[in-house]
PDB file of N, CA and C in Angstrom:
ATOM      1  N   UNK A   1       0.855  -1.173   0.000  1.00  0.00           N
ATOM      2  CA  UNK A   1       0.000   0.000   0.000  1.00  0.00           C
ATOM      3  C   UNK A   1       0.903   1.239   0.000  1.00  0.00           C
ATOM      4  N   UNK A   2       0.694   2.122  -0.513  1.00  0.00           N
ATOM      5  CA  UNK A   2       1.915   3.590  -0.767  1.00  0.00           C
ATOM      6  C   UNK A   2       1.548   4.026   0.467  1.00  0.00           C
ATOM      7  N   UNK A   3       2.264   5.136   0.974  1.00  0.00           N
ATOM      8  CA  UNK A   3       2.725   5.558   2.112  1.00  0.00           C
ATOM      9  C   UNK A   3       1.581   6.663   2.330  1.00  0.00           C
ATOM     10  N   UNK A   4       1.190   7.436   1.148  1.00  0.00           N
ATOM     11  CA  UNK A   4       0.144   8.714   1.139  1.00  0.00           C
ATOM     12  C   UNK A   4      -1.576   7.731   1.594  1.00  0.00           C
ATOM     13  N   UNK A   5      -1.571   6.493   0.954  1.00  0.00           N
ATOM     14  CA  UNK A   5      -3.012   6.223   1.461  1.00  0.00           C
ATOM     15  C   UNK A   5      -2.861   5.689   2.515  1.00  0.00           C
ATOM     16  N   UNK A   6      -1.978   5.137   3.108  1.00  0.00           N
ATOM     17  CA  UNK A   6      -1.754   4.965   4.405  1.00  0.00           C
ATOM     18  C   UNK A   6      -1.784   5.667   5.585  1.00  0.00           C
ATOM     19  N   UNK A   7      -1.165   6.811   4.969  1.00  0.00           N
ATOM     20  CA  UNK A   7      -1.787   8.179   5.926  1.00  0.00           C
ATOM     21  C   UNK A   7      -2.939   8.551   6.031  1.00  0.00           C
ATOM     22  N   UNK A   8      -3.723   8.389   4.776  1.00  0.00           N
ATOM     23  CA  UNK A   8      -4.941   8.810   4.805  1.00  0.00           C
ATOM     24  C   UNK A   8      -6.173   7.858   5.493  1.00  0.00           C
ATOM     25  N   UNK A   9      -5.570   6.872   4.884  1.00  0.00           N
ATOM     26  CA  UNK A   9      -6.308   5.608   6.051  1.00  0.00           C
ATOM     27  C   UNK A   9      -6.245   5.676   7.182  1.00  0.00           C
ATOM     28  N   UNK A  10      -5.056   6.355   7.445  1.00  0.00           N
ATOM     29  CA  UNK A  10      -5.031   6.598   9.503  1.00  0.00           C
ATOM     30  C   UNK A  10      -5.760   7.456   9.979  1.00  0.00           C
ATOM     31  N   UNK A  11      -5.363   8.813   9.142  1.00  0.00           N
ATOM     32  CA  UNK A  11      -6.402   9.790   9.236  1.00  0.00           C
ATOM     33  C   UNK A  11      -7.773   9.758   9.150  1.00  0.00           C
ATOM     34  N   UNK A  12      -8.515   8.891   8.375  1.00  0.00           N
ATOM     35  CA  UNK A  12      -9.642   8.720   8.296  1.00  0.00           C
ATOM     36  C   UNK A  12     -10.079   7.905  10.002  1.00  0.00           C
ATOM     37  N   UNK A  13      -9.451   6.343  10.263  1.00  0.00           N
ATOM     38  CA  UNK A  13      -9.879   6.003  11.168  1.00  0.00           C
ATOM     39  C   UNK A  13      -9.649   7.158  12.363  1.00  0.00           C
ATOM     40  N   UNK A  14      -8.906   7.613  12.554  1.00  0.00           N
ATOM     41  CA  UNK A  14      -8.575   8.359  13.585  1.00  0.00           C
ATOM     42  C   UNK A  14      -9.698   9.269  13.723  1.00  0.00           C
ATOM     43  N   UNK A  15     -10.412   9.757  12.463  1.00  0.00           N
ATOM     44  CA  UNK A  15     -11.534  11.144  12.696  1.00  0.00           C
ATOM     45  C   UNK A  15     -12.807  10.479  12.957  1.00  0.00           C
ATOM     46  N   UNK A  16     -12.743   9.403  12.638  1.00  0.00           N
ATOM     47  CA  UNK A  16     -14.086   7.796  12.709  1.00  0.00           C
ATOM     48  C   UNK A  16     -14.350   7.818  14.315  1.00  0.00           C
ATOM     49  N   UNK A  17     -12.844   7.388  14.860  1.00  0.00           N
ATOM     50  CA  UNK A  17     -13.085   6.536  15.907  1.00  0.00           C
ATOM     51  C   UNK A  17     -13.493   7.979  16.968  1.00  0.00           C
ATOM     52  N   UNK A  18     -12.640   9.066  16.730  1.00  0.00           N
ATOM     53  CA  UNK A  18     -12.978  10.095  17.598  1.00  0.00           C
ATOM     54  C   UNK A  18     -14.159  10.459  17.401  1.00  0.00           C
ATOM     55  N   UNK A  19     -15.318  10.696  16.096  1.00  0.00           N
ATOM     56  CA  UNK A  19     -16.373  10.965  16.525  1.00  0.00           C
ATOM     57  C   UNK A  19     -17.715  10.072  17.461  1.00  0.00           C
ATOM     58  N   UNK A  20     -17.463   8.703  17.210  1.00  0.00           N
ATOM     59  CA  UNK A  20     -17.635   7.701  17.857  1.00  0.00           C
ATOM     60  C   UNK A  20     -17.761   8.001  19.127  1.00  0.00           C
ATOM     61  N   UNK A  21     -16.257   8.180  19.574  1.00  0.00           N
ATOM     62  CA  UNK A  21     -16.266   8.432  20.849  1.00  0.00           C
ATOM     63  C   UNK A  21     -17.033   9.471  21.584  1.00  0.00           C
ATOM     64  N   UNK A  22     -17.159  10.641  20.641  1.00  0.00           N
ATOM     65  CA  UNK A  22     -17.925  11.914  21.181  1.00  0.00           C
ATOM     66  C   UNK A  22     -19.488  11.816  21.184  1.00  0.00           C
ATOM     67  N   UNK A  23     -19.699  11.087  20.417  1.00  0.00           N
ATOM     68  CA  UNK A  23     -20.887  10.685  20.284  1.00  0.00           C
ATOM     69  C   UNK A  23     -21.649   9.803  21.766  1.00  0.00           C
ATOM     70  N   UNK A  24     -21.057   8.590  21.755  1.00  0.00           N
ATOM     71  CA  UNK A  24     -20.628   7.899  23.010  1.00  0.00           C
ATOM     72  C   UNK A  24     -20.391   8.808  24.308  1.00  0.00           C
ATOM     73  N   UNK A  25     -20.374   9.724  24.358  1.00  0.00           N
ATOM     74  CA  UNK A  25     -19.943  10.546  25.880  1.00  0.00           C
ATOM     75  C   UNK A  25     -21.213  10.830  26.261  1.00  0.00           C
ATOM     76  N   UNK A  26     -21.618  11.947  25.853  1.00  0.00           N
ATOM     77  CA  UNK A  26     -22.226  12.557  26.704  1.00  0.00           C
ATOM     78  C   UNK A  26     -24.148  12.373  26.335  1.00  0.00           C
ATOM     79  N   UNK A  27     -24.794  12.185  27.539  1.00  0.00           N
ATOM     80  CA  UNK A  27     -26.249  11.698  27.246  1.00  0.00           C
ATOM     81  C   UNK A  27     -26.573  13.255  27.629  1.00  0.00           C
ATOM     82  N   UNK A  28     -27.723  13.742  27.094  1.00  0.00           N
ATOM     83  CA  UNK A  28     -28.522  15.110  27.414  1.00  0.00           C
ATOM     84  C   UNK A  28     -29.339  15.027  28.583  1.00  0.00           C
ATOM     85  N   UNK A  29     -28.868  16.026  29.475  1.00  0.00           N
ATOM     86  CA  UNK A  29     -29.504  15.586  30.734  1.00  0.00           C
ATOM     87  C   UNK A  29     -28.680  15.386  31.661  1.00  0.00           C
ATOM     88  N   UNK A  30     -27.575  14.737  31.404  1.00  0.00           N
ATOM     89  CA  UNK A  30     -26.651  13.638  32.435  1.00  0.00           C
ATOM     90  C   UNK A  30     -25.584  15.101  32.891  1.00  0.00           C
ATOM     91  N   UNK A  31     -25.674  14.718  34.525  1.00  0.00           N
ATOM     92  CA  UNK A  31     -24.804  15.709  35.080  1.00  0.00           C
ATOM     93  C   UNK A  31     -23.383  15.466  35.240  1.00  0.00           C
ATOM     94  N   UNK A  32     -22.489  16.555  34.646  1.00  0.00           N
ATOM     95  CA  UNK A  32     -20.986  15.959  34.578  1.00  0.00           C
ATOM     96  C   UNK A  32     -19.921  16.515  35.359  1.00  0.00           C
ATOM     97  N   UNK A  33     -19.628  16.044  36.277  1.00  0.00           N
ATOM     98  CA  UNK A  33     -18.614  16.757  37.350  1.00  0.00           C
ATOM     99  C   UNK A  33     -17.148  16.264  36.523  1.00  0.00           C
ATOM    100  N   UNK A  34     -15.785  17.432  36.889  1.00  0.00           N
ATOM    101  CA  UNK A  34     -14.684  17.092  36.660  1.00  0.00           C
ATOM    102  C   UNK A  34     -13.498  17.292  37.119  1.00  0.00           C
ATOM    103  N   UNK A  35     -12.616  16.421  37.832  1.00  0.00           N
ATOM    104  CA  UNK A  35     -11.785  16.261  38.972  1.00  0.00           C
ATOM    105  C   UNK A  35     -10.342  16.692  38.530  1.00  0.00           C
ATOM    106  N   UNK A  36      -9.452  17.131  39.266  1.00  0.00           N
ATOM    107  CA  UNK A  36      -7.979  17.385  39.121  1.00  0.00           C
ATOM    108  C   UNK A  36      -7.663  16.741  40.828  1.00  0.00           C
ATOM    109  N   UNK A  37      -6.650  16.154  40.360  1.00  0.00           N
ATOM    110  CA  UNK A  37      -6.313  15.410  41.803  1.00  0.00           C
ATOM    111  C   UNK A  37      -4.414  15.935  41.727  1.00  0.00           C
ATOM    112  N   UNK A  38      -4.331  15.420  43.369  1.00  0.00           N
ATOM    113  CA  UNK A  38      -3.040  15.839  43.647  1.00  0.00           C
ATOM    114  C   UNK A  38      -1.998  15.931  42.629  1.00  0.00           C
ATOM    115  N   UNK A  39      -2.096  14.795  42.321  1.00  0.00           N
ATOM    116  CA  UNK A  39      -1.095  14.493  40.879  1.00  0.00           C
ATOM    117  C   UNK A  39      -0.887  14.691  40.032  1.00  0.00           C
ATOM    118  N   UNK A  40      -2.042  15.795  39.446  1.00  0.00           N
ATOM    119  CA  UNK A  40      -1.527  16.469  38.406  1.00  0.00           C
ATOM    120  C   UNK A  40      -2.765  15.805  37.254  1.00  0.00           C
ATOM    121  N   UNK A  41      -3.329  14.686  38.106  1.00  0.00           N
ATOM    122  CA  UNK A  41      -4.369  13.632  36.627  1.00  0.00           C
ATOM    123  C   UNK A  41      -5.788  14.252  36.861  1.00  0.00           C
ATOM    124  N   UNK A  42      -6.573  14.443  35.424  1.00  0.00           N
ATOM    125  CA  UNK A  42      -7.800  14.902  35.805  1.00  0.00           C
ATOM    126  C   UNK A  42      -8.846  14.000  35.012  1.00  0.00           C
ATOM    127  N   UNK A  43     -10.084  13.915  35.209  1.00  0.00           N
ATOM    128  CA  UNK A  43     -10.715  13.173  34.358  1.00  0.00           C
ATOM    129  C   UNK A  43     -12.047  13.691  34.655  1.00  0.00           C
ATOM    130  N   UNK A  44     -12.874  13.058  34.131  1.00  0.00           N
ATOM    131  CA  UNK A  44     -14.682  13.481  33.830  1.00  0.00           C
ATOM    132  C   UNK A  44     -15.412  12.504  34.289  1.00  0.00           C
ATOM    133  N   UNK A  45     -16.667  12.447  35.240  1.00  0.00           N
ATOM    134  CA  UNK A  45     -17.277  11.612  35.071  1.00  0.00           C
ATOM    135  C   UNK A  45     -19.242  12.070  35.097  1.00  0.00           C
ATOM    136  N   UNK A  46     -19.488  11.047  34.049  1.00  0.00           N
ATOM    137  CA  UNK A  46     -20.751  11.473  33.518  1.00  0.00           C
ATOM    138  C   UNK A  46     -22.021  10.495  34.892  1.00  0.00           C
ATOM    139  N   UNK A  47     -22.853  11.699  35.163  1.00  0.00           N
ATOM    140  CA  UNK A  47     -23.609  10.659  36.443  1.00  0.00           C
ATOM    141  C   UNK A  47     -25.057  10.134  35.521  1.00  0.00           C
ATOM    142  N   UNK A  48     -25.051   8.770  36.064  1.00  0.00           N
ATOM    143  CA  UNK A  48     -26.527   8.379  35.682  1.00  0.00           C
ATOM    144  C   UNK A  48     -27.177   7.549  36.649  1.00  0.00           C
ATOM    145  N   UNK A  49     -28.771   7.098  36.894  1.00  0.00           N
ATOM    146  CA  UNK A  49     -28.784   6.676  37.867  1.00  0.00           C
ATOM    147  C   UNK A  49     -28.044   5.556  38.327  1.00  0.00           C
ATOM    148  N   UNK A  50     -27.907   4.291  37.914  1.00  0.00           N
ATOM    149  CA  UNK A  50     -26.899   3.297  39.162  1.00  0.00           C
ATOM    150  C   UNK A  50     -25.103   2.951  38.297  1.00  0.00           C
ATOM    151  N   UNK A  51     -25.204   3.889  37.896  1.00  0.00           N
ATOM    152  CA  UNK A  51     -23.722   4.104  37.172  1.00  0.00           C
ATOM    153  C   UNK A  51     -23.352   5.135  36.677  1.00  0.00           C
ATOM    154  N   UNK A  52     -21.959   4.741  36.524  1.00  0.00           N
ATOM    155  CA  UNK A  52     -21.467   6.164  35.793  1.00  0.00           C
ATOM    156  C   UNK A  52     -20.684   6.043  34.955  1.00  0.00           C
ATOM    157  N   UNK A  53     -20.093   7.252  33.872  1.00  0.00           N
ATOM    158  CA  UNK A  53     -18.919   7.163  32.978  1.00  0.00           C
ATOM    159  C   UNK A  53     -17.847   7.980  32.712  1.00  0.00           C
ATOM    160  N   UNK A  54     -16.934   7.094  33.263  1.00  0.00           N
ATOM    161  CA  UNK A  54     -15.459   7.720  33.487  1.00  0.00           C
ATOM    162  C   UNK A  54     -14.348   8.321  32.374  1.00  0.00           C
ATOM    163  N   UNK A  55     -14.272   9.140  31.796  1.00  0.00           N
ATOM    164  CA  UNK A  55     -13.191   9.604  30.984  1.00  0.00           C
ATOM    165  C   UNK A  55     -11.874   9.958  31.285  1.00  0.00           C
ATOM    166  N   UNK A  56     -10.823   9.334  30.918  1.00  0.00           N
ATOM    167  CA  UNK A  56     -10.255   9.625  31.352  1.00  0.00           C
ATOM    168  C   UNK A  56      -8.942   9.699  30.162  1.00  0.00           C
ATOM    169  N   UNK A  57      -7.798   9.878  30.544  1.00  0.00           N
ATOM    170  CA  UNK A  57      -6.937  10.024  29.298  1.00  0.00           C
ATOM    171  C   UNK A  57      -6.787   8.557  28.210  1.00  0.00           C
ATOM    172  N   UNK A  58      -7.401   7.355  29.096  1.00  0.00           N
ATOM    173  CA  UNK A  58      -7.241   6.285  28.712  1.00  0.00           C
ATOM    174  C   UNK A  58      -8.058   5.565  27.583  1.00  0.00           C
ATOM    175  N   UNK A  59      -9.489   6.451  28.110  1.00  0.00           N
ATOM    176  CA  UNK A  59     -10.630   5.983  27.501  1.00  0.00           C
ATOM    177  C   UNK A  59     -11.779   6.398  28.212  1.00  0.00           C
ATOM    178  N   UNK A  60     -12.908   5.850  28.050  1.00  0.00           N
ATOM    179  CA  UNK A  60     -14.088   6.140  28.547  1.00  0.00           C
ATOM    180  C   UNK A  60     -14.614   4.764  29.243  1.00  0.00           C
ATOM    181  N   UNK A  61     -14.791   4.673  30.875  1.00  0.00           N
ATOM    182  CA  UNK A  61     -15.170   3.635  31.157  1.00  0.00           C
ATOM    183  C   UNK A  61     -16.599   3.392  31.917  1.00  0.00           C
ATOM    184  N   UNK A  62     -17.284   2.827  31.788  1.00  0.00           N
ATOM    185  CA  UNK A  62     -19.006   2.501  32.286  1.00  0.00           C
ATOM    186  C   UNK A  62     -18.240   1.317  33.667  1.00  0.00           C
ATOM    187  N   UNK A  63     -18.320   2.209  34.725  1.00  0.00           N
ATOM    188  CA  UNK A  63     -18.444   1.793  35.844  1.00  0.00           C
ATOM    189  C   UNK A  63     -20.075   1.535  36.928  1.00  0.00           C
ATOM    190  N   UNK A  64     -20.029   0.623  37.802  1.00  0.00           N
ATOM    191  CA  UNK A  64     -21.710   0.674  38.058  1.00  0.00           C
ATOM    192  C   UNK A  64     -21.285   0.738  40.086  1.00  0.00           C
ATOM    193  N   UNK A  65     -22.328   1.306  40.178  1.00  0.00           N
ATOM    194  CA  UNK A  65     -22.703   1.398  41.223  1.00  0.00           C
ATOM    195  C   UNK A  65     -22.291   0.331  42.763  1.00  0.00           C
ATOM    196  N   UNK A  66     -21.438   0.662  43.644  1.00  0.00           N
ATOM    197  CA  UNK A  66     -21.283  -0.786  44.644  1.00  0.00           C
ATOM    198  C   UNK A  66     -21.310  -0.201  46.033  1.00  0.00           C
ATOM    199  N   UNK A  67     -21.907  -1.175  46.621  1.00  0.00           N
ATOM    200  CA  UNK A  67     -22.099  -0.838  47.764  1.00  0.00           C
ATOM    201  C   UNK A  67     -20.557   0.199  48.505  1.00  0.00           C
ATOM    202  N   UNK A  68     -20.987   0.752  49.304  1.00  0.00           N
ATOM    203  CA  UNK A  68     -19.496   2.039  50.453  1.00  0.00           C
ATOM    204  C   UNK A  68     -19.757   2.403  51.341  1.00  0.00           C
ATOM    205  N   UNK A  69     -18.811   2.353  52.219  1.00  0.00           N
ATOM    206  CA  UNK A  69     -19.222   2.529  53.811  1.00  0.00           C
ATOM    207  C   UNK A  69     -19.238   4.060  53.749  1.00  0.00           C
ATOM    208  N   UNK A  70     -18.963   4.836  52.679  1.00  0.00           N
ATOM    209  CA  UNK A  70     -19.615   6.391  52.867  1.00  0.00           C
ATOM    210  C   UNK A  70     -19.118   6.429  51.919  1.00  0.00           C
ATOM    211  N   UNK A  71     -20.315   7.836  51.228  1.00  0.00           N
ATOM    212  CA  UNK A  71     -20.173   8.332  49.726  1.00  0.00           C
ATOM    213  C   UNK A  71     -20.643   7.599  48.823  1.00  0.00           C
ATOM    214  N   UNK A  72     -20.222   7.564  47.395  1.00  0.00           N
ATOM    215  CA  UNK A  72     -20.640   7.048  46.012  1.00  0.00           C
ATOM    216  C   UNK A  72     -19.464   6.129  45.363  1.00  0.00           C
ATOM    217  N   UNK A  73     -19.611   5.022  45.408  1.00  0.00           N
ATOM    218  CA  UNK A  73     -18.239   3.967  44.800  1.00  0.00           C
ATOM    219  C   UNK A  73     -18.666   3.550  43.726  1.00  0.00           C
ATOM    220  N   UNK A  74     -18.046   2.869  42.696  1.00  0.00           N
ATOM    221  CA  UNK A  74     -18.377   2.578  41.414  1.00  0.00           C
ATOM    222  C   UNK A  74     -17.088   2.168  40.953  1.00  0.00           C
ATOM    223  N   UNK A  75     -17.322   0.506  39.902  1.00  0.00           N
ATOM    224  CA  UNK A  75     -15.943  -0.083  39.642  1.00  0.00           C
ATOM    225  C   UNK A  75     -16.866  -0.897  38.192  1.00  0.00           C
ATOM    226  N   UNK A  76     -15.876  -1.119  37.798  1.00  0.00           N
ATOM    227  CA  UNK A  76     -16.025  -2.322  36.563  1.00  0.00           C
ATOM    228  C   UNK A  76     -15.086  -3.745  36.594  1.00  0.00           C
ATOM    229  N   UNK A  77     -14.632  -3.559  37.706  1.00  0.00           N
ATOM    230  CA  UNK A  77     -13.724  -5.122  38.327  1.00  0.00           C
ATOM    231  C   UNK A  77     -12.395  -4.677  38.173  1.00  0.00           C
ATOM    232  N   UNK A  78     -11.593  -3.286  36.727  1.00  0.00           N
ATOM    233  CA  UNK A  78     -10.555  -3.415  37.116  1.00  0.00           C
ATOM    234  C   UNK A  78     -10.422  -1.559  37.790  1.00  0.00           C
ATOM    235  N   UNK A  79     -11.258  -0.511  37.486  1.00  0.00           N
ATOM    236  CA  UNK A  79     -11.291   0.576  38.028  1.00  0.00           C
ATOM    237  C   UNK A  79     -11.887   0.849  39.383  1.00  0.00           C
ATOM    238  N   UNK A  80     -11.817   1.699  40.076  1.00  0.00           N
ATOM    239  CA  UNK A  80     -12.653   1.949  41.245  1.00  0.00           C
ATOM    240  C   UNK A  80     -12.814   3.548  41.118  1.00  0.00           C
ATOM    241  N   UNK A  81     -13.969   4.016  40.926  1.00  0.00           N
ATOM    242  CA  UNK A  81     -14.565   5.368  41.579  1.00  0.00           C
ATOM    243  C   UNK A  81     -14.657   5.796  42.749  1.00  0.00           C
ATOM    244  N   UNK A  82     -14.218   6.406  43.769  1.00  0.00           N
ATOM    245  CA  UNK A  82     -15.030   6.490  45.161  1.00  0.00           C
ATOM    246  C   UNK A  82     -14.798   8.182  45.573  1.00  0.00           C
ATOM    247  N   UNK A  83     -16.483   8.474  45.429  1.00  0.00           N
ATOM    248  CA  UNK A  83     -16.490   9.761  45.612  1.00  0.00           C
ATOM    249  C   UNK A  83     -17.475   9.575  47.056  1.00  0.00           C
ATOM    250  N   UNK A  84     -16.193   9.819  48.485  1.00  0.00           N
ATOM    251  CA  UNK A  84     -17.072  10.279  49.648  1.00  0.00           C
ATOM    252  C   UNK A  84     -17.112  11.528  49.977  1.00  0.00           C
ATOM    253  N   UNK A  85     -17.712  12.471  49.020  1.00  0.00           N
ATOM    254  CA  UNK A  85     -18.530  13.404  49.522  1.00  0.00           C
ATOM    255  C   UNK A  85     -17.244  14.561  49.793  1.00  0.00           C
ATOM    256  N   UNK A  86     -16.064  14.645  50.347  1.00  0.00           N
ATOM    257  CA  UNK A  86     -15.103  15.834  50.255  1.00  0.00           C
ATOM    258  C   UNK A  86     -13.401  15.824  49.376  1.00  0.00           C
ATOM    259  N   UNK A  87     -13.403  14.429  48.602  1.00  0.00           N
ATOM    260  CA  UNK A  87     -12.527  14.716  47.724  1.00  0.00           C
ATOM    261  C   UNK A  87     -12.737  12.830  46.866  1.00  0.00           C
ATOM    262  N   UNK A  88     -12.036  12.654  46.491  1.00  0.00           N
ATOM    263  CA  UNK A  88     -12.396  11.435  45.598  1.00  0.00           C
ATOM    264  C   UNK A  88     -11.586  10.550  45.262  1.00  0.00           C
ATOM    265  N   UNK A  89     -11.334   9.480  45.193  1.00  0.00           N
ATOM    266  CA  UNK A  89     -10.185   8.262  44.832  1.00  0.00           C
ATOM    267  C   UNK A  89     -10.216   7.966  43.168  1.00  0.00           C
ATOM    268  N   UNK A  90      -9.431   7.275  42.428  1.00  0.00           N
ATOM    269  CA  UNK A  90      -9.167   6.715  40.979  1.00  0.00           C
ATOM    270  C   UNK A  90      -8.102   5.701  41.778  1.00  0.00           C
ATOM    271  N   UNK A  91      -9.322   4.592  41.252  1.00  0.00           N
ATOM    272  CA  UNK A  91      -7.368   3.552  41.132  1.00  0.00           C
ATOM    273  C   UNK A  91      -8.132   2.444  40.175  1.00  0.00           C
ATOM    274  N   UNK A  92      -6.743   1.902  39.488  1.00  0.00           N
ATOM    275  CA  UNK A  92      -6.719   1.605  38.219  1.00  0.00           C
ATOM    276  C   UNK A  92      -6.040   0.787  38.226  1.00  0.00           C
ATOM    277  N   UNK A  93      -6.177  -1.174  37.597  1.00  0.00           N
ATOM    278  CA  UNK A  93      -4.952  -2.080  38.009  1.00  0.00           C
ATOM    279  C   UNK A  93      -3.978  -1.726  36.782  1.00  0.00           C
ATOM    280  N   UNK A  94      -2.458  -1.611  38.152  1.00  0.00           N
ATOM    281  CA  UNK A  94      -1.705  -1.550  37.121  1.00  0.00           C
ATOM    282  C   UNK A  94      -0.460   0.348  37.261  1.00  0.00           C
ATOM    283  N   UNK A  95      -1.208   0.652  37.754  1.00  0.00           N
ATOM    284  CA  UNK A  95      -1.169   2.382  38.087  1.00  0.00           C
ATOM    285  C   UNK A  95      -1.329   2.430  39.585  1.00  0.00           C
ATOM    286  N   UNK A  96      -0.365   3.485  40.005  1.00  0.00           N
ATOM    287  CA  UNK A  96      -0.761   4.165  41.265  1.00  0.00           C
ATOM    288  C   UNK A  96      -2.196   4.851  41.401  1.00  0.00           C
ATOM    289  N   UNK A  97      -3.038   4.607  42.807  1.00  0.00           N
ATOM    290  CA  UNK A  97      -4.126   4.785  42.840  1.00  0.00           C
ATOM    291  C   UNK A  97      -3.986   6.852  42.712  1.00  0.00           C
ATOM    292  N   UNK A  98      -5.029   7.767  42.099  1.00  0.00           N
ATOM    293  CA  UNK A  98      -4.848   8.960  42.182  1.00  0.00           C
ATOM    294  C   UNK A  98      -6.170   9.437  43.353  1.00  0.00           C
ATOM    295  N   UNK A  99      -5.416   9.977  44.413  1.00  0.00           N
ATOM    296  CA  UNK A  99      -6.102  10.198  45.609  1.00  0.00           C
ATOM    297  C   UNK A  99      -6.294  11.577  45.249  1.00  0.00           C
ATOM    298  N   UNK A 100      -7.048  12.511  46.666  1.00  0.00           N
ATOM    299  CA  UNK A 100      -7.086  13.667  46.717  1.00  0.00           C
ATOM    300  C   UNK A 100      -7.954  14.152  45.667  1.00  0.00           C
ATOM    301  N   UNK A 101      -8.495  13.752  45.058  1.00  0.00           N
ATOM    302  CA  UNK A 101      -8.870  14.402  43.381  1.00  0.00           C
ATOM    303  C   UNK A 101     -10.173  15.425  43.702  1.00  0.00           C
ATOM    304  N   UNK A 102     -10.135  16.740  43.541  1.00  0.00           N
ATOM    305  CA  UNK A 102     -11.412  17.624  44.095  1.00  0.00           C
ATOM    306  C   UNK A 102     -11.887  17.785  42.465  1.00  0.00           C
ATOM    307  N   UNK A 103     -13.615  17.638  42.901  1.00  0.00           N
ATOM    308  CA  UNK A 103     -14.052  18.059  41.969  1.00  0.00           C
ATOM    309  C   UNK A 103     -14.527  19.781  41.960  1.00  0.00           C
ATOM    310  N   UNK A 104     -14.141  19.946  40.313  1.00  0.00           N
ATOM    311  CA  UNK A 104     -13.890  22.059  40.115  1.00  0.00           C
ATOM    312  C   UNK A 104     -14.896  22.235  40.136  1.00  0.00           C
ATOM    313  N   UNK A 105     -14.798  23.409  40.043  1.00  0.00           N
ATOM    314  CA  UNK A 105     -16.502  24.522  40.085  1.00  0.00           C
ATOM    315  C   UNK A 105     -16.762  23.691  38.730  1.00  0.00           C
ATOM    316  N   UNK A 106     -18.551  24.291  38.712  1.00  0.00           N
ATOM    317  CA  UNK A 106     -19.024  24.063  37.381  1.00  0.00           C
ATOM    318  C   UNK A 106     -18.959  25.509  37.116  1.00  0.00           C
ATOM    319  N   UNK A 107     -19.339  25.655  36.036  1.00  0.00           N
ATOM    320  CA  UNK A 107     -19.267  26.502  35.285  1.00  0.00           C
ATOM    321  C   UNK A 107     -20.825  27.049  35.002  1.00  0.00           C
ATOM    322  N   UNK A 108     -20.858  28.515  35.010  1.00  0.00           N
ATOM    323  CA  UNK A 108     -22.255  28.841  34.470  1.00  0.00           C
ATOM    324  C   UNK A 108     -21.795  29.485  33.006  1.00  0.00           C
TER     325      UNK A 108
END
């Protein structure tokens, strides 16, 4: 295959898969808080009732709802969410867990 449609083939999937993805984010309606934690890592998560969806630099992940001895937890077996109520956890197998994470103002 020459080198120019090869580029263009990348380019194409690449503008594919990203609208996909944007498409995929966000539901109308759904309230979206977004965190910066100690470390410098920030991510998005979209609320719905017994789950939620996590964006993050990695991807977008549909975590669900699990029981917590305080606050809002949410995992998919290899992520964990846990928002108790004055700052928030990320841990991820594989990665240091990202503590501290406050969620910012919203925005009007």
């Amino acid at each position: 295959m020459p080198r120019t449609l090869r580029i263009l083939a990348a380019a194409l999937l690449a503008t594919v898969t990203a609208g996909l993805a944007s498409t995929a984010w966000t539901r109308e309606g759904a309230a979206i808080d977004n965190y910066s934690c100690r470390n410098g890592e920030r991510f998005a998560v979209e609320h719905h009732t017994n789950h939620i969806r996590l964006r993050t630099g990695a991807g977008i992940f549909a975590l669900t709802s699990v029981p917590a001895s305080r606050g809002d937890k949410y995992t998919d077996g290899q992520t964990v969410f846990w928002d108790n109520g004055t700052d928030a956890i990320l841990e991820r197998a594989g990665l240091p867990a990202a503590n501290g994470c406050m969620r910012e103002a919203t925005r009007s």
